[in-house]
PDB file of N, CA and C in Angstrom:
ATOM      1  N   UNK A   1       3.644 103.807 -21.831  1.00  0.00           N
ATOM      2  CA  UNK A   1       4.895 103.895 -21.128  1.00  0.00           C
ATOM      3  C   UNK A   1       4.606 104.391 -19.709  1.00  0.00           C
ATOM      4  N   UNK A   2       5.488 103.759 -18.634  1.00  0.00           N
ATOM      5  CA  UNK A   2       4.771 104.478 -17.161  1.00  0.00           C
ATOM      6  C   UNK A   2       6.443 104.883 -16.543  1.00  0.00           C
ATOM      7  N   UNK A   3       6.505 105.271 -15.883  1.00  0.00           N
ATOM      8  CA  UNK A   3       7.448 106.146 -15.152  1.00  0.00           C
ATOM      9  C   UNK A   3       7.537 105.213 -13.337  1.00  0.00           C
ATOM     10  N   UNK A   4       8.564 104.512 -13.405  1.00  0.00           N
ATOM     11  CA  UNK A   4       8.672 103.684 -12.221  1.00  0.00           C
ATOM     12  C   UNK A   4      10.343 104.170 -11.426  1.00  0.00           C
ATOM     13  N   UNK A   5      10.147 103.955 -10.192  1.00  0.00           N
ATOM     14  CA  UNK A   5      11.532 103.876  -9.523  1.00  0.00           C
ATOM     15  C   UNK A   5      12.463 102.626  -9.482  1.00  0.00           C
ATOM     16  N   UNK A   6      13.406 103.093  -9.684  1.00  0.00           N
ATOM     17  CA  UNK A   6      14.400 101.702 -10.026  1.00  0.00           C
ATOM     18  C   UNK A   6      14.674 101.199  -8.230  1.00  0.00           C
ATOM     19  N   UNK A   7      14.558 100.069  -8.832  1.00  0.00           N
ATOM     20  CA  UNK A   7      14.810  99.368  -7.172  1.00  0.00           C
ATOM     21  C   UNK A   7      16.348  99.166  -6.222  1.00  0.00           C
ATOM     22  N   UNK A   8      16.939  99.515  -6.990  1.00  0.00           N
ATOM     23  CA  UNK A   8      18.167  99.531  -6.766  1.00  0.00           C
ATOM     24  C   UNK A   8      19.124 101.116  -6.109  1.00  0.00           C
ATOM     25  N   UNK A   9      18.940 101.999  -7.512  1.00  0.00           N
ATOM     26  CA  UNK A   9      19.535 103.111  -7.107  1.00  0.00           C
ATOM     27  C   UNK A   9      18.041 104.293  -6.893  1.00  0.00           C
ATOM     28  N   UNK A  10      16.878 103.881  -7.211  1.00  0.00           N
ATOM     29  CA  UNK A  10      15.850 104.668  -6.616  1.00  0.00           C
ATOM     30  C   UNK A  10      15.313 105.992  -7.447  1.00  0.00           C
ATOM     31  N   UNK A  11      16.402 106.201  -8.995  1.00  0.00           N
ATOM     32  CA  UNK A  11      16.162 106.800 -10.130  1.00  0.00           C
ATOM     33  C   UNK A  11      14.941 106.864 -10.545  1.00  0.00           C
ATOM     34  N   UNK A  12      14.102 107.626 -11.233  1.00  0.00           N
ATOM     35  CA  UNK A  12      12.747 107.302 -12.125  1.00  0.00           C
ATOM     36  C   UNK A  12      13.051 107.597 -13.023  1.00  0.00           C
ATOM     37  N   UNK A  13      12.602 106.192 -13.950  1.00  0.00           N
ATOM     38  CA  UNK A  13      13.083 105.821 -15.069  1.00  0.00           C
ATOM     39  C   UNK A  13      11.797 105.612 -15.992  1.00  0.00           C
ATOM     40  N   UNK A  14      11.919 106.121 -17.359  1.00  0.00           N
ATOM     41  CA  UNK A  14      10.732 105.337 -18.330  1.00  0.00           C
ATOM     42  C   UNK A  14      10.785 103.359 -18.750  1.00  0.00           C
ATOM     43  N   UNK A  15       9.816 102.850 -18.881  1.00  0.00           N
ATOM     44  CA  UNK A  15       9.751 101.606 -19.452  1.00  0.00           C
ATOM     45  C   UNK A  15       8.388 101.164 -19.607  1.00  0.00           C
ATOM     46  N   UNK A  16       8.095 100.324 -20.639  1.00  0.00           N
ATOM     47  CA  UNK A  16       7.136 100.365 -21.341  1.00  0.00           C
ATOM     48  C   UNK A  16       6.845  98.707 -21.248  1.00  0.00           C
ATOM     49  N   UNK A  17       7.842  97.781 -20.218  1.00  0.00           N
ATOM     50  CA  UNK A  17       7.951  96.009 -19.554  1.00  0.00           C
ATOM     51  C   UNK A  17       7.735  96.352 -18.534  1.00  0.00           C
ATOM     52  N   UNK A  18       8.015  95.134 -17.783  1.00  0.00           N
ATOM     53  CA  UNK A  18       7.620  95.370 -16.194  1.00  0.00           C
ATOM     54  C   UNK A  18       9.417  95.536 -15.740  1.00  0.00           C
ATOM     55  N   UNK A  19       9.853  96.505 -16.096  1.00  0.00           N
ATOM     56  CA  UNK A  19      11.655  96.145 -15.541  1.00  0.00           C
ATOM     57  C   UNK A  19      11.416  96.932 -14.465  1.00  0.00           C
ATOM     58  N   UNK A  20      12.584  96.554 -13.465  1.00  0.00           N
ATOM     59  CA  UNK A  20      12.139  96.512 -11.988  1.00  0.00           C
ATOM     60  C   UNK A  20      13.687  97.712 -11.810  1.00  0.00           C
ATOM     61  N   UNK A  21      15.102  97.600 -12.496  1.00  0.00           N
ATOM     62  CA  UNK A  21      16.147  98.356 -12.322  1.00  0.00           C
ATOM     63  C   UNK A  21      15.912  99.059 -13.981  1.00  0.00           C
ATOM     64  N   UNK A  22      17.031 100.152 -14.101  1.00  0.00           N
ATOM     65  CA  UNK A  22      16.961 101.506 -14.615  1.00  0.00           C
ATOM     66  C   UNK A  22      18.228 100.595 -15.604  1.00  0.00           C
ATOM     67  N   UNK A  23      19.051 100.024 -15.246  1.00  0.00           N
ATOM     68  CA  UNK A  23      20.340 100.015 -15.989  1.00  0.00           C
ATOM     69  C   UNK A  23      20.777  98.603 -15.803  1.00  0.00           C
ATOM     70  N   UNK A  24      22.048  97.776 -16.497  1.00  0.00           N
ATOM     71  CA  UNK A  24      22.579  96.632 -16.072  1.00  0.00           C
ATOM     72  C   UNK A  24      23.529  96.525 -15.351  1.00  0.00           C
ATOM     73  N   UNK A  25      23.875  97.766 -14.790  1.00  0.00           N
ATOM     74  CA  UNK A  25      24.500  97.637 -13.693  1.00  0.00           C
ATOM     75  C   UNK A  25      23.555  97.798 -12.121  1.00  0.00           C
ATOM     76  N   UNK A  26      22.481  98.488 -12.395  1.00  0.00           N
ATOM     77  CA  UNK A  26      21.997  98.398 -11.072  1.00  0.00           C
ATOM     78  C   UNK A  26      21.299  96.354 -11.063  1.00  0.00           C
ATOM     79  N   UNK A  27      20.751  95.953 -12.277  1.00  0.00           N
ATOM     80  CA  UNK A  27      20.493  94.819 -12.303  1.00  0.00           C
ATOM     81  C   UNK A  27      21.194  93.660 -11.681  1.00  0.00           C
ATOM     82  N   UNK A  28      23.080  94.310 -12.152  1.00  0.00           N
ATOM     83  CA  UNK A  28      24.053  93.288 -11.265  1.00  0.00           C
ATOM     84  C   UNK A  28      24.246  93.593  -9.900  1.00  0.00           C
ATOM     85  N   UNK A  29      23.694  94.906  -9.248  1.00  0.00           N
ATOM     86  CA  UNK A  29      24.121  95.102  -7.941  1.00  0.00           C
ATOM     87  C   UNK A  29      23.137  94.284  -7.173  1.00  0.00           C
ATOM     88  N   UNK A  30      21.913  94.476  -7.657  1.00  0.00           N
ATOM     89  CA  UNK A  30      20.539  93.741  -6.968  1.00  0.00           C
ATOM     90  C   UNK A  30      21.088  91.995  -7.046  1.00  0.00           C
ATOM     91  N   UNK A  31      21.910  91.694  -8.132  1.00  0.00           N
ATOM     92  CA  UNK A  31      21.764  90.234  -7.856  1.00  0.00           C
ATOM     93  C   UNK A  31      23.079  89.690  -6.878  1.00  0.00           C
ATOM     94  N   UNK A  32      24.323  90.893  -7.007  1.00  0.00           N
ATOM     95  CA  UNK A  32      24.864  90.674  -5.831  1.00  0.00           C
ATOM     96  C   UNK A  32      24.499  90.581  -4.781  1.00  0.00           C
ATOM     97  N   UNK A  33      23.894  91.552  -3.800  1.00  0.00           N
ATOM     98  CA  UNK A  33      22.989  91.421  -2.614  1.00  0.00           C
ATOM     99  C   UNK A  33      22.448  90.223  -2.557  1.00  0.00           C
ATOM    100  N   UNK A  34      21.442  89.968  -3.188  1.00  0.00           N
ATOM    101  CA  UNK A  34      20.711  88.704  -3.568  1.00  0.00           C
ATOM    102  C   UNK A  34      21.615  87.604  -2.836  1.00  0.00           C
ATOM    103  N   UNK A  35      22.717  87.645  -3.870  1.00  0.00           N
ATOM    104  CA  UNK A  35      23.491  86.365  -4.298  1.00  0.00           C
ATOM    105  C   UNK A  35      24.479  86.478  -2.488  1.00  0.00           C
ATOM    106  N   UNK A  36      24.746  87.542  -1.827  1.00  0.00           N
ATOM    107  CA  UNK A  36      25.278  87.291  -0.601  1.00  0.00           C
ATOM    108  C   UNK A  36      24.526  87.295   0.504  1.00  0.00           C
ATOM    109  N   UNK A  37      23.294  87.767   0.341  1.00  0.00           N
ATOM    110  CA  UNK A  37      22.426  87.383   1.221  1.00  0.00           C
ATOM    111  C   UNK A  37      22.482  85.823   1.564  1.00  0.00           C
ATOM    112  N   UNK A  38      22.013  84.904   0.162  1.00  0.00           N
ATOM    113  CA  UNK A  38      22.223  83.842   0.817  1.00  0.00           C
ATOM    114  C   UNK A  38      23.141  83.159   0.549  1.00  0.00           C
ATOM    115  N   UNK A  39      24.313  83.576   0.598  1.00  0.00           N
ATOM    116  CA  UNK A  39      25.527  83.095   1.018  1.00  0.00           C
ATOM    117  C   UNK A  39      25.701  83.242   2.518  1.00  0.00           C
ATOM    118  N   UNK A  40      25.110  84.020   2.983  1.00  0.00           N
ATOM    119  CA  UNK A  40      25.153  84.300   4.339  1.00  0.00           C
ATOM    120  C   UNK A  40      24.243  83.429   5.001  1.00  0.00           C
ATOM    121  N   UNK A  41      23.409  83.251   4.314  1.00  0.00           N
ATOM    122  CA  UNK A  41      22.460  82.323   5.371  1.00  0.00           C
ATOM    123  C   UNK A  41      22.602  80.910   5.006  1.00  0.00           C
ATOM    124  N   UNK A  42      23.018  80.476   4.203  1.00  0.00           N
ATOM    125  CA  UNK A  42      23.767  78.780   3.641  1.00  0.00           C
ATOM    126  C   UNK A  42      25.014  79.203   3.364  1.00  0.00           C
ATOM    127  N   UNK A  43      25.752  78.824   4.000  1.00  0.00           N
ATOM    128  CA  UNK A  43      27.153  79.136   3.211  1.00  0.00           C
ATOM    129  C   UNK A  43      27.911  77.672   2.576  1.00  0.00           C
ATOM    130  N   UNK A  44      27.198  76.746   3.045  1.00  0.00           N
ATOM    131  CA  UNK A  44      27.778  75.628   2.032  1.00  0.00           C
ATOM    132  C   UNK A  44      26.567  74.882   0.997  1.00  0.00           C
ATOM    133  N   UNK A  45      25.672  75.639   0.598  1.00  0.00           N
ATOM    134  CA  UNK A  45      24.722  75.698  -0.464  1.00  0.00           C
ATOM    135  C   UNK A  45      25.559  74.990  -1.231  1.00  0.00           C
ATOM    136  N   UNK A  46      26.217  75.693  -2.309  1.00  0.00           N
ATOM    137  CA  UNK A  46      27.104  75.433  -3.241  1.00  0.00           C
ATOM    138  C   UNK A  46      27.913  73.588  -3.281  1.00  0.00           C
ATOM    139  N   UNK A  47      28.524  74.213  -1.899  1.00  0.00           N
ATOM    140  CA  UNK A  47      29.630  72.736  -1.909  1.00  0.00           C
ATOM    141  C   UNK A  47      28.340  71.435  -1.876  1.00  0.00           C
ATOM    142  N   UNK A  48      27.133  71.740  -1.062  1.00  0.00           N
ATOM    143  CA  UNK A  48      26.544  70.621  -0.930  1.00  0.00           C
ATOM    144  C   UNK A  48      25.931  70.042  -2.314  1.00  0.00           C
ATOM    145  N   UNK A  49      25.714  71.136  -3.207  1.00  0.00           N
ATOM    146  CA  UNK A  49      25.016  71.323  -4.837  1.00  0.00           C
ATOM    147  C   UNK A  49      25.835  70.129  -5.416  1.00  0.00           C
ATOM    148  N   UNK A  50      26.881  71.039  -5.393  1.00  0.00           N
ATOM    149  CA  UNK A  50      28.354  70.192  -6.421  1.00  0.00           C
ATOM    150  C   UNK A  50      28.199  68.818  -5.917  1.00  0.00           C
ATOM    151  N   UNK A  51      28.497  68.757  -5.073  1.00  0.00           N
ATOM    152  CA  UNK A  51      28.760  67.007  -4.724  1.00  0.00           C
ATOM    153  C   UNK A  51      27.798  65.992  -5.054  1.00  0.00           C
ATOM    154  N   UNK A  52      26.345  66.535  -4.642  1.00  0.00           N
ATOM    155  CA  UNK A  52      25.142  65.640  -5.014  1.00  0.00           C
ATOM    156  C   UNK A  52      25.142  65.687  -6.623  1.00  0.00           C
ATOM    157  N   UNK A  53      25.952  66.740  -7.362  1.00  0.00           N
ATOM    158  CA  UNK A  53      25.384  66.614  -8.838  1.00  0.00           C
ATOM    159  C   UNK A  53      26.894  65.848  -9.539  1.00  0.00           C
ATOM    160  N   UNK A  54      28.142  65.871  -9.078  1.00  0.00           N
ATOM    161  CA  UNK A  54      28.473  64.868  -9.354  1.00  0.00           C
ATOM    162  C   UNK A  54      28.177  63.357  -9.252  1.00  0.00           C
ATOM    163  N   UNK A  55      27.725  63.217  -7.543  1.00  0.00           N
ATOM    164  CA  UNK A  55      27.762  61.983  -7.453  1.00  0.00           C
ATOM    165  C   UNK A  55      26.078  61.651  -8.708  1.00  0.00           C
ATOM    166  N   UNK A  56      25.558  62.252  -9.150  1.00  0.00           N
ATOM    167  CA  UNK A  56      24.756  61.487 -10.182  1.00  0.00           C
ATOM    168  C   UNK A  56      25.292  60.927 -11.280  1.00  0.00           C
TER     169      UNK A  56
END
């Protein structure tokens, strides 16, 4: 078992995997960020997704 800092809220936490957050909520905060980061940098990612996967 090793003793790591959670990447999120910065806690030291036990785990005995390679888990990177402490809890599933810091897990959902990291993928928010994530997830508006690049919303910010594509912001029509999405709309362009949808359309090419209908039109298949």
């Amino acid at each position: 078992m090793s003793v790591i800092r959670c990447k999120t809220c910065k806690k030291l936490f036990n785990t005995t995997k390679q888990e990177r957050y402490c809890s599933k909520e810091c897990r959902k905060e990291a993928r928010k960020k994530v997830r508006k980061k690049l919303e910010t940098k594509n912001p029509e990612y999405m709309k362009n997704y949808m359309r090419e996967y209908r039109e298949k």
